[in-house]
C-alpha atoms as a PDB file:
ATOM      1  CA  UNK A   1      45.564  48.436   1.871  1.00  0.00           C
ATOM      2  CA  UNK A   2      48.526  47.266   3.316  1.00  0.00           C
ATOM      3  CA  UNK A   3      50.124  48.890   6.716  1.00  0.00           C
ATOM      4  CA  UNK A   4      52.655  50.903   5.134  1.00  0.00           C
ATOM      5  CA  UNK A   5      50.421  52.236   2.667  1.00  0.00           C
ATOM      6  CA  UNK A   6      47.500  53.176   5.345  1.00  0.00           C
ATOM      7  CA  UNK A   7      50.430  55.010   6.922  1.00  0.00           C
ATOM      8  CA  UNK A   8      51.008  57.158   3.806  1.00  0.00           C
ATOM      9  CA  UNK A   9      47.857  58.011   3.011  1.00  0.00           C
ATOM     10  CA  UNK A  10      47.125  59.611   6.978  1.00  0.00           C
ATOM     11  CA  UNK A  11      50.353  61.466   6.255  1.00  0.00           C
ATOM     12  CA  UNK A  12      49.415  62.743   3.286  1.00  0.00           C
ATOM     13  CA  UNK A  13      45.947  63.647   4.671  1.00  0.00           C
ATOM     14  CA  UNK A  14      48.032  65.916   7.217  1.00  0.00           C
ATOM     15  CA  UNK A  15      49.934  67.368   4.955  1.00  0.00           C
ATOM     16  CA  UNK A  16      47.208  68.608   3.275  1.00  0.00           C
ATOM     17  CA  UNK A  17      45.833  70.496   6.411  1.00  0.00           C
ATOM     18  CA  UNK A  18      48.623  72.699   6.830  1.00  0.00           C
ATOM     19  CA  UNK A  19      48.400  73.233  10.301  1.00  0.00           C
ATOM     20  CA  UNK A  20      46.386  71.040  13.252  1.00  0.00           C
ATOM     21  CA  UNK A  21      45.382  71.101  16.606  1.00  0.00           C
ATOM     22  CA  UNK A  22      45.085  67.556  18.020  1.00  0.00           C
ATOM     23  CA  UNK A  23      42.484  66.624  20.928  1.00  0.00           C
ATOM     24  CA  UNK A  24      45.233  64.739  22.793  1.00  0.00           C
ATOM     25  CA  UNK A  25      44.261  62.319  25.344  1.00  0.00           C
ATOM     26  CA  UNK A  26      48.174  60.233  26.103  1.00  0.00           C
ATOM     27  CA  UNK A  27      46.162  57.460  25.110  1.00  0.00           C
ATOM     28  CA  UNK A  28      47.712  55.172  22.197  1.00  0.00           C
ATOM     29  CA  UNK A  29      45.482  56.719  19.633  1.00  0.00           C
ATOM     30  CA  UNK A  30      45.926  60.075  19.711  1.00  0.00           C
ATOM     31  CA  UNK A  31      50.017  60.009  20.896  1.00  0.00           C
ATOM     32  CA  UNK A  32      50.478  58.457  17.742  1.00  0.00           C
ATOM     33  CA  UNK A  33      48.495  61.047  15.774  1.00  0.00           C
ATOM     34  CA  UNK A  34      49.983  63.925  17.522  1.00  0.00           C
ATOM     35  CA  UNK A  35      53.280  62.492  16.667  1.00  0.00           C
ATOM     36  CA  UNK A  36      52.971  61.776  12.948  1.00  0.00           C
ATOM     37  CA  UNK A  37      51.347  65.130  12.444  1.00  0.00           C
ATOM     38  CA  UNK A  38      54.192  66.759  14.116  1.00  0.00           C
ATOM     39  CA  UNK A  39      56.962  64.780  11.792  1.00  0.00           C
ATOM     40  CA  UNK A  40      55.073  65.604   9.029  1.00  0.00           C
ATOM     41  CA  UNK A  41      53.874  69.713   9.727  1.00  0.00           C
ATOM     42  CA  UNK A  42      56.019  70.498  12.318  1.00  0.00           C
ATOM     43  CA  UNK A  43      55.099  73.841  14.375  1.00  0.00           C
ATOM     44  CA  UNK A  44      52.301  73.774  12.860  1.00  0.00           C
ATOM     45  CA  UNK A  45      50.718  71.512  14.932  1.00  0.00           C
ATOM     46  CA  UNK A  46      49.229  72.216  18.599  1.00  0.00           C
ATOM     47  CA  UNK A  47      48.052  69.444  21.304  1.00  0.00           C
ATOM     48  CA  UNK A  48      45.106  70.730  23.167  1.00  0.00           C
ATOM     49  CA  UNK A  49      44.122  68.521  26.397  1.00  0.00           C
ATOM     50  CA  UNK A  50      40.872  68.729  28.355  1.00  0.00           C
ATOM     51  CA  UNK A  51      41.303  68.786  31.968  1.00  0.00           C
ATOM     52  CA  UNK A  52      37.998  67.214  33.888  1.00  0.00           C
ATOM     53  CA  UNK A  53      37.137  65.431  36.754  1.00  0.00           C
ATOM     54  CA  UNK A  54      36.879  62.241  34.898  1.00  0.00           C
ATOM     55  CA  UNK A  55      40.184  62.625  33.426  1.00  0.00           C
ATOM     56  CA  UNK A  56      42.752  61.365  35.643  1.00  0.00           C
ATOM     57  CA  UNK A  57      45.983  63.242  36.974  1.00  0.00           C
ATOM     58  CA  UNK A  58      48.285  60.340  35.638  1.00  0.00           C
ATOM     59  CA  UNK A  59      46.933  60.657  32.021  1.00  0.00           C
ATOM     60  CA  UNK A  60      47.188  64.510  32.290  1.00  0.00           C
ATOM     61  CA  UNK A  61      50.966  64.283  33.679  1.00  0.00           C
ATOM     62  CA  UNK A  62      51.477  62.342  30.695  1.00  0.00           C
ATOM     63  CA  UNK A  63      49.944  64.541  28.281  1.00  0.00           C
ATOM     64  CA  UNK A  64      52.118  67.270  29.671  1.00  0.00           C
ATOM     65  CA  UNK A  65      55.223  64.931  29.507  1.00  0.00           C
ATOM     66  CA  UNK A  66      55.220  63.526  25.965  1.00  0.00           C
ATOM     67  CA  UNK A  67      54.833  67.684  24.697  1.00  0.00           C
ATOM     68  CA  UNK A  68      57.345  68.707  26.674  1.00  0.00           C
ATOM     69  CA  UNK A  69      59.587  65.864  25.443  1.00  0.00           C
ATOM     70  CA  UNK A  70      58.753  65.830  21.865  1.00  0.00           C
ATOM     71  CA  UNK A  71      58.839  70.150  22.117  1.00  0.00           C
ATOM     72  CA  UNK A  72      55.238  70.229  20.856  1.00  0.00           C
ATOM     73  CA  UNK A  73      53.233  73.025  22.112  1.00  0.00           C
ATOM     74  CA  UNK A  74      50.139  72.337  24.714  1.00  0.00           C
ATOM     75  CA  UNK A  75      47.274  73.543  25.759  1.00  0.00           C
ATOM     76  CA  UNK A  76      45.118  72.488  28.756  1.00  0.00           C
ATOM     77  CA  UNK A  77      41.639  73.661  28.303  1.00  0.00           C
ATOM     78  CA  UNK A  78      38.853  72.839  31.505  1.00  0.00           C
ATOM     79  CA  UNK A  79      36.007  71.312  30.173  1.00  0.00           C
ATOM     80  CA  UNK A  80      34.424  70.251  33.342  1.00  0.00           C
ATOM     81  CA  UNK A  81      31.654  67.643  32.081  1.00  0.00           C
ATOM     82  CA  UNK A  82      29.510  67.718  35.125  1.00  0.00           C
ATOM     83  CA  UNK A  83      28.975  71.864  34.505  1.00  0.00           C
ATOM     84  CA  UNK A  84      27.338  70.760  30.925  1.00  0.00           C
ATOM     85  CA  UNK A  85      23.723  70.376  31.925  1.00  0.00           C
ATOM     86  CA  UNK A  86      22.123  67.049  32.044  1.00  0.00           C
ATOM     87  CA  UNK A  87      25.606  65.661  31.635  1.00  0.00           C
ATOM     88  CA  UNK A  88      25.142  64.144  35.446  1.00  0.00           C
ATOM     89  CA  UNK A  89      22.074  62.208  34.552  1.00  0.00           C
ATOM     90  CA  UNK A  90      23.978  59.785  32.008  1.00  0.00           C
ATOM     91  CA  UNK A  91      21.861  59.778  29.835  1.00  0.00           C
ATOM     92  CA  UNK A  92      22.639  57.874  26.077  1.00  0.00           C
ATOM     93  CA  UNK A  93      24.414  61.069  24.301  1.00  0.00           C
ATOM     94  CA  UNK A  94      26.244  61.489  27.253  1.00  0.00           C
ATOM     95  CA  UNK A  95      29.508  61.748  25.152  1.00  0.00           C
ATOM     96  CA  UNK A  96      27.857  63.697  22.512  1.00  0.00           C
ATOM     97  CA  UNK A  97      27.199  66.248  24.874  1.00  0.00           C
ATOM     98  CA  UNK A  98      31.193  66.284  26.432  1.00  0.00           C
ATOM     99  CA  UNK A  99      32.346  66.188  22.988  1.00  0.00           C
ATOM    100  CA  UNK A 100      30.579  69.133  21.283  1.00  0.00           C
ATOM    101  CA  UNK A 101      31.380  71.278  24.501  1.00  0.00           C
ATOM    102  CA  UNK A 102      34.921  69.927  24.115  1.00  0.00           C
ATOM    103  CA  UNK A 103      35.577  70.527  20.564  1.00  0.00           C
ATOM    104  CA  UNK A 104      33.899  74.210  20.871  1.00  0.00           C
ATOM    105  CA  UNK A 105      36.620  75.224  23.446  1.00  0.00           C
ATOM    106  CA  UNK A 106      39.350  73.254  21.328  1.00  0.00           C
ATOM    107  CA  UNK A 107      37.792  75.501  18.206  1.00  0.00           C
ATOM    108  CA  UNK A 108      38.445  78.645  20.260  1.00  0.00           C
ATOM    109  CA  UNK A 109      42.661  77.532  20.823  1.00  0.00           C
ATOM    110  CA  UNK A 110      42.797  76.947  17.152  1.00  0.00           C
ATOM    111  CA  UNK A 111      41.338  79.678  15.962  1.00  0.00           C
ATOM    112  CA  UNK A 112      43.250  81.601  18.083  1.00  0.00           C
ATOM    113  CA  UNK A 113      46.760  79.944  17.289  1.00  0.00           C
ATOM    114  CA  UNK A 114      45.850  80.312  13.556  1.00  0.00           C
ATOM    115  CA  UNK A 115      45.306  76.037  13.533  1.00  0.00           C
ATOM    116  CA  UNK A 116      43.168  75.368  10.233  1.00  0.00           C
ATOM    117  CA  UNK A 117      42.184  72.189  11.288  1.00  0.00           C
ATOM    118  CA  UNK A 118      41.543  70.102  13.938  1.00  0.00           C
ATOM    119  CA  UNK A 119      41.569  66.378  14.759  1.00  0.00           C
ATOM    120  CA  UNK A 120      40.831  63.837  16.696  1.00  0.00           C
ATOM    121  CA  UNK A 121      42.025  60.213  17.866  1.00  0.00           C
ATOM    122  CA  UNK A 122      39.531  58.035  16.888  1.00  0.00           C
ATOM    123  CA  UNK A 123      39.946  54.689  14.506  1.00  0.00           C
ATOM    124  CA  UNK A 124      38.308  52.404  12.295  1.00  0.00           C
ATOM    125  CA  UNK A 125      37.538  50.015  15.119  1.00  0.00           C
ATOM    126  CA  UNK A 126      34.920  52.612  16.578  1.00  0.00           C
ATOM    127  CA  UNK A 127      33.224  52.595  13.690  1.00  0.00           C
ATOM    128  CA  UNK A 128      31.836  49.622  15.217  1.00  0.00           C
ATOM    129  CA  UNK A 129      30.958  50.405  18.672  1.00  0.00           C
ATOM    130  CA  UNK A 130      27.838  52.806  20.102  1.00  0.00           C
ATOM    131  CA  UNK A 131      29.836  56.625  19.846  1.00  0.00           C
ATOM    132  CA  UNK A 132      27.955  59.520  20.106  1.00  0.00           C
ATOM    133  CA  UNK A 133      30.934  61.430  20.490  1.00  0.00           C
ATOM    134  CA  UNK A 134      31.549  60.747  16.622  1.00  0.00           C
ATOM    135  CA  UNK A 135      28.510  63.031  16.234  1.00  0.00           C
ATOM    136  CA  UNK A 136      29.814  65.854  17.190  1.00  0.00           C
ATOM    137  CA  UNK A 137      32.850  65.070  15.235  1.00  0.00           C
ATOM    138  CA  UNK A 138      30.921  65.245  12.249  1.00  0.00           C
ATOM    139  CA  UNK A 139      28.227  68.386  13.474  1.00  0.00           C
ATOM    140  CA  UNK A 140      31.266  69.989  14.222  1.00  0.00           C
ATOM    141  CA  UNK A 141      33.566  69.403  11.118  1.00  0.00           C
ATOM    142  CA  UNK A 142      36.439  68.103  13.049  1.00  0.00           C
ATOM    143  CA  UNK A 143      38.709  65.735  11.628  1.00  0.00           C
ATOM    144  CA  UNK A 144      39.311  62.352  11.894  1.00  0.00           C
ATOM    145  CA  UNK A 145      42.854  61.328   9.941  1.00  0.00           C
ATOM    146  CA  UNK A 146      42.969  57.612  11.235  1.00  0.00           C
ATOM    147  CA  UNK A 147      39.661  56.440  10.423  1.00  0.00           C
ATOM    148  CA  UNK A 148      39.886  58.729   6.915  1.00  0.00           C
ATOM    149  CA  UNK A 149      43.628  56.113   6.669  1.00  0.00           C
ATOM    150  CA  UNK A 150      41.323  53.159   7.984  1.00  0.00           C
ATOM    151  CA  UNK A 151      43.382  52.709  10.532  1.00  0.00           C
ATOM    152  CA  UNK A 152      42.828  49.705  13.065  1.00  0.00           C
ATOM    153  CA  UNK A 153      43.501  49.867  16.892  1.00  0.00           C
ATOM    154  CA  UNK A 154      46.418  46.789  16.030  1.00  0.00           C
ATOM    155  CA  UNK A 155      47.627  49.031  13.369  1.00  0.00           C
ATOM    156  CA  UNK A 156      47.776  51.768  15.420  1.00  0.00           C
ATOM    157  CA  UNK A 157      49.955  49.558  17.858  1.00  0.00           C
ATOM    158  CA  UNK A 158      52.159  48.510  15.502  1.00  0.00           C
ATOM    159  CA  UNK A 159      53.109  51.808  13.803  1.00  0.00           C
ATOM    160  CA  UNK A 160      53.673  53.547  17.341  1.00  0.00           C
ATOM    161  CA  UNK A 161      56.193  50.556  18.361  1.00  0.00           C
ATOM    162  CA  UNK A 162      58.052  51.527  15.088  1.00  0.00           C
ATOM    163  CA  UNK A 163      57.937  54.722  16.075  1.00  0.00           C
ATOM    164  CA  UNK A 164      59.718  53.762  19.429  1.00  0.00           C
ATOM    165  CA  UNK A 165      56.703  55.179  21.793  1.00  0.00           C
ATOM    166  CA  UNK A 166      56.016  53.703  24.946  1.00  0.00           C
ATOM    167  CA  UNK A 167      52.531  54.016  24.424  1.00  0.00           C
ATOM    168  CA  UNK A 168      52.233  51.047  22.115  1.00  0.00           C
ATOM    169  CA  UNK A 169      50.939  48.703  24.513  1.00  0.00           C
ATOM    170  CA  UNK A 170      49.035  50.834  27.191  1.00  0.00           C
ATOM    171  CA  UNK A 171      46.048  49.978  28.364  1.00  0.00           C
ATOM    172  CA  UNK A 172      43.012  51.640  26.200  1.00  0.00           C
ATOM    173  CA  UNK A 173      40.901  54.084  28.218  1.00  0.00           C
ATOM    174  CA  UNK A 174      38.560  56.099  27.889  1.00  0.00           C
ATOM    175  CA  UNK A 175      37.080  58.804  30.572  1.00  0.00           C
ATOM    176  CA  UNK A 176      35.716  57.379  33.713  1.00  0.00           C
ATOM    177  CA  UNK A 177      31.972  58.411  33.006  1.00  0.00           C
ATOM    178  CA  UNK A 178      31.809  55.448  30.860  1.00  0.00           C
ATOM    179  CA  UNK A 179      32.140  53.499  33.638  1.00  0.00           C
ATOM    180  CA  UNK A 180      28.600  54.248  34.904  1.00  0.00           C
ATOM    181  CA  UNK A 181      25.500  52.629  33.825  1.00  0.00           C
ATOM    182  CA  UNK A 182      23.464  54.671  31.546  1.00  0.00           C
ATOM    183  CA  UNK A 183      21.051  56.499  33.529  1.00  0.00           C
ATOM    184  CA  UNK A 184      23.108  56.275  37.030  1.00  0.00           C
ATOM    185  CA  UNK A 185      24.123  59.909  38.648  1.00  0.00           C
ATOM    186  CA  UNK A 186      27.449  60.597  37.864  1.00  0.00           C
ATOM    187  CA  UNK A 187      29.476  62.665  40.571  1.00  0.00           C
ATOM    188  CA  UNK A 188      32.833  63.839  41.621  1.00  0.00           C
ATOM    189  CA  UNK A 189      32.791  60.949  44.662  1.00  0.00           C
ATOM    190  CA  UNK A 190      31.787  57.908  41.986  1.00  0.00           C
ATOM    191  CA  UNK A 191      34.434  59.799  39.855  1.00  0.00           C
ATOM    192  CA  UNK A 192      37.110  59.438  42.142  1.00  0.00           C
ATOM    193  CA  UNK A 193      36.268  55.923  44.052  1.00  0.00           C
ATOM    194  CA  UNK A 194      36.731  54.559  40.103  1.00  0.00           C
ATOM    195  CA  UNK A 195      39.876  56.766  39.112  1.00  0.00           C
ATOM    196  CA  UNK A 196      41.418  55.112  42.861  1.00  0.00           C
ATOM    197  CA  UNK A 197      40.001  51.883  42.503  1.00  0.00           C
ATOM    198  CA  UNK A 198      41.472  51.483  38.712  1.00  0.00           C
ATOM    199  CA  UNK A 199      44.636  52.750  40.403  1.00  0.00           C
ATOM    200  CA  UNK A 200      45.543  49.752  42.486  1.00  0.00           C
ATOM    201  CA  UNK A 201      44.827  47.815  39.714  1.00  0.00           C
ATOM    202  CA  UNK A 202      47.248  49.012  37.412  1.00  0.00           C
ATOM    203  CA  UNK A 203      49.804  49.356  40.429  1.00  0.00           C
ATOM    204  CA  UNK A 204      48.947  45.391  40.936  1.00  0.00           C
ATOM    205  CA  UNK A 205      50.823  44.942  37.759  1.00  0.00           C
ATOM    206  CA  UNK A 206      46.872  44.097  35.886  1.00  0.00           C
ATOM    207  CA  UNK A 207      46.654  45.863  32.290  1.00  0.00           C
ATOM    208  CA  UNK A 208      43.579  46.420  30.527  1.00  0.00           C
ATOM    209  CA  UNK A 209      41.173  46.862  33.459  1.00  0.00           C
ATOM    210  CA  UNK A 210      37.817  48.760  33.847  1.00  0.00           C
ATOM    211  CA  UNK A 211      36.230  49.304  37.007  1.00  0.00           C
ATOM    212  CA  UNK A 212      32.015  49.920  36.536  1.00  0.00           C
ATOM    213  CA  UNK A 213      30.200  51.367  38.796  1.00  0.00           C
ATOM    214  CA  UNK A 214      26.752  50.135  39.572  1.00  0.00           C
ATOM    215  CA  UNK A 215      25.091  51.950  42.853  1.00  0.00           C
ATOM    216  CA  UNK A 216      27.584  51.088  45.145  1.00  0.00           C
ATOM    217  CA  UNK A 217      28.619  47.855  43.866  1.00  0.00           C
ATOM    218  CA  UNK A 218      32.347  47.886  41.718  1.00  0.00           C
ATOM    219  CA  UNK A 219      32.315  45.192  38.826  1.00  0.00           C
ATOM    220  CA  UNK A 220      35.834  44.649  37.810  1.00  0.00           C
ATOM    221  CA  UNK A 221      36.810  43.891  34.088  1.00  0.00           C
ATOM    222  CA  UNK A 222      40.272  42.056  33.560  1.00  0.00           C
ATOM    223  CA  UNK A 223      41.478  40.600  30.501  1.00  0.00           C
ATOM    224  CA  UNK A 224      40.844  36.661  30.778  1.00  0.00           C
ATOM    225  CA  UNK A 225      44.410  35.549  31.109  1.00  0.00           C
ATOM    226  CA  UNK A 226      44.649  37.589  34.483  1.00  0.00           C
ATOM    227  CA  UNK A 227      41.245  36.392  36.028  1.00  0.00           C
ATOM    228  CA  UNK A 228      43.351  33.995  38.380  1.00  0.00           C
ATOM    229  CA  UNK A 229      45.586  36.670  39.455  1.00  0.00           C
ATOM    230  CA  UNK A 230      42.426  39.343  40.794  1.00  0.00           C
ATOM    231  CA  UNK A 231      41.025  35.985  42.278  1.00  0.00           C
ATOM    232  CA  UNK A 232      44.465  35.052  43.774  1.00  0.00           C
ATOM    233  CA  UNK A 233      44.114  39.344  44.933  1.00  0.00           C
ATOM    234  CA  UNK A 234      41.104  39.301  45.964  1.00  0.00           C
ATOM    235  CA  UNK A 235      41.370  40.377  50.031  1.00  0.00           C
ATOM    236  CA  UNK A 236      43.798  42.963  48.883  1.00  0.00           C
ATOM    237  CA  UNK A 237      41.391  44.681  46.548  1.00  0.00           C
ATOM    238  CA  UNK A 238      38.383  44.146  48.355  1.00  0.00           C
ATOM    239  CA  UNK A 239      39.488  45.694  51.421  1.00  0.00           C
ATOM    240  CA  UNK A 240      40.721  48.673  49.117  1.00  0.00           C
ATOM    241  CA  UNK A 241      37.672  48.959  47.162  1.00  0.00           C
ATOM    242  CA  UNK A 242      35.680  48.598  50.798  1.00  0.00           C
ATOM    243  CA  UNK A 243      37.555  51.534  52.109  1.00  0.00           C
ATOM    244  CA  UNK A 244      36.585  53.957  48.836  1.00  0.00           C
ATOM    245  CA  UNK A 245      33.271  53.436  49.722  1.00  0.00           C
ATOM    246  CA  UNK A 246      32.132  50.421  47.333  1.00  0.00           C
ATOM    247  CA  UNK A 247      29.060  47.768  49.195  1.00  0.00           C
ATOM    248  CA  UNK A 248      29.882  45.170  46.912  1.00  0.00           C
ATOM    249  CA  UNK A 249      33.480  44.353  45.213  1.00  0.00           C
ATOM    250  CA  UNK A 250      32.279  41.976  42.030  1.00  0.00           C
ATOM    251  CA  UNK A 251      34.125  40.088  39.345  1.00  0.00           C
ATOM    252  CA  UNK A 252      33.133  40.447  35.615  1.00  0.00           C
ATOM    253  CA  UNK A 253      33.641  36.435  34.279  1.00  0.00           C
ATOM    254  CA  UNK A 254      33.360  37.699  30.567  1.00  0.00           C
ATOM    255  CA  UNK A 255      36.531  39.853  31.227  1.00  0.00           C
ATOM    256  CA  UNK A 256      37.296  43.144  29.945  1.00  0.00           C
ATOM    257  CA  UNK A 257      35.421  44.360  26.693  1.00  0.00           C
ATOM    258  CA  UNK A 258      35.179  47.794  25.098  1.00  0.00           C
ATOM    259  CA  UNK A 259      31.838  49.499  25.524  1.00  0.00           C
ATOM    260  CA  UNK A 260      30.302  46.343  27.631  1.00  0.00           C
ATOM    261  CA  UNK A 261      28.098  49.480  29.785  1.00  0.00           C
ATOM    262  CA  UNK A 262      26.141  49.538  25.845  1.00  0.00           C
ATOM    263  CA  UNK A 263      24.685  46.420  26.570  1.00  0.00           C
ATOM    264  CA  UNK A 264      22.448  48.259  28.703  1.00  0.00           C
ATOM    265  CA  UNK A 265      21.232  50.722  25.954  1.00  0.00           C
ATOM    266  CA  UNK A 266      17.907  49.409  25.032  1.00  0.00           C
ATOM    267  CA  UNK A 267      17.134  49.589  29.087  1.00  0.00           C
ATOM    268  CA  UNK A 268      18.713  53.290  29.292  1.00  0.00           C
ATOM    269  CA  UNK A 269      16.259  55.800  29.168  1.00  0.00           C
END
């Protein structure tokens, strides 16, 4: 299918819903889906955002932001990952188990708003990668509009520049659990030394970045074109990343790649 005509068919696939409450991250994936489901039902859509310790205040503020600007109505639900038990351990369905508790409370808002629907963010590049979180999508009969359009990340991009949002090129992310090797404790302190850490990266001026956490050492993913600049930044970040409480400050020479903590998997019990 061509671009345009991927772009029909998701509207069309709203339409058909009648009313939707969108899982709404800020990220570029689900601004864009919040938005075309709002041009195309109108009130009867609803943004619902989980607020968590590994979501950070930036992407919240932004959440809160783009509703207030675009005069969609939001909801903040807490979904506190670490209360979910077993969550802390890391184990392999780590994100099935945030995403079924998530979508439950979303289920509640919707219910209650009179939503008949509701969606999420991902696209057809998951499709590809290790997501347990899709899982629950499907246990939990939630829908997925930009996969069901086949929708690709670059597709994604492109539409959302047409549509004049600023998310078009921002960074991918996903919740800072991921940054932890399967298996590892996850806790409010790791939570927090990546959320800060990931911070002065971004405020370097660096753009897709990950910062994994392994024990106590920090393994920082950069695209490859900005390699030279962390190296040429190095003191700066490695005294930062020292004072949050990181042993080791490490550089990742394959660069930044989604999902590279799944190469671990097979190790992961």
């Amino acid at each position: 299918m061509t671009l345009q005509e991927k772009n029909d068919a998701l509207r069309s696939y709203i339409k058909e819903m009648g009313s939707l409450a969108v899982a709404f991250s800020s990220g570029v994936d689900s601004t864009f889906l919040l938005k075309t489901a709002h041009e195309v039902l109108g009130d009867q859509v609803i943004a619902v955002t989980a607020r968590s310790c590994s979501f950070p205040e930036r992407e919240l503020k932004e959440a809160e932001d783009f509703c207030k600007e675009e005069g969609i109505r939001h909801f903040i639900v807490d979904s506190e990952e670490l209360d979910i038990e077993g969550f802390d351990k890391n184990p392999k369905n780590r994100c099935y188990l945030c995403k079924h508790e998530l979508f439950e409370k979303i289920a509640v808002i919707a219910k209650e708003q009179g939503m008949r629907e509701i969606a999420e963010g991902s696209n057809l590049d998951d499709n590809g990668d290790y997501r347990p979180g899709l899982v629950a999508v499907a246990e939990l009969h939630i829908k997925s509009p930009l996969r069901h359009a086949q929708l690709t990340k670059d597709d994604i991009r492109q539409l959302s520049r047409e549509l004049g949002l600023k998310t078009w090129d921002k960074q991918s992310f996903a919740c800072l659990s991921s940054r932890f090797v399967y298996g590892e404790t996850i806790s409010r302190e790791k939570l927090s030394m990546v959320d800060k850490a990931e911070q002065q990266l971004l405020d370097l001026g660096f753009g897709q970045v990950r910062v994994r956490i392994h024990g106590t050492i920090a393994r920082i993913e950069v695209i490859p074109a900005q390699l030279e600049k962390l190296l040429a930044k190095r003191e700066e970040i490695a005294e930062y990343f020292h004072e949050l409480g990181f042993s080791y400050v490490t550089m990742d020479l394959d660069g930044y790649r989604m999902g590279s903590m799944n190469a671990t998997l097979d190790e992961a019990k």
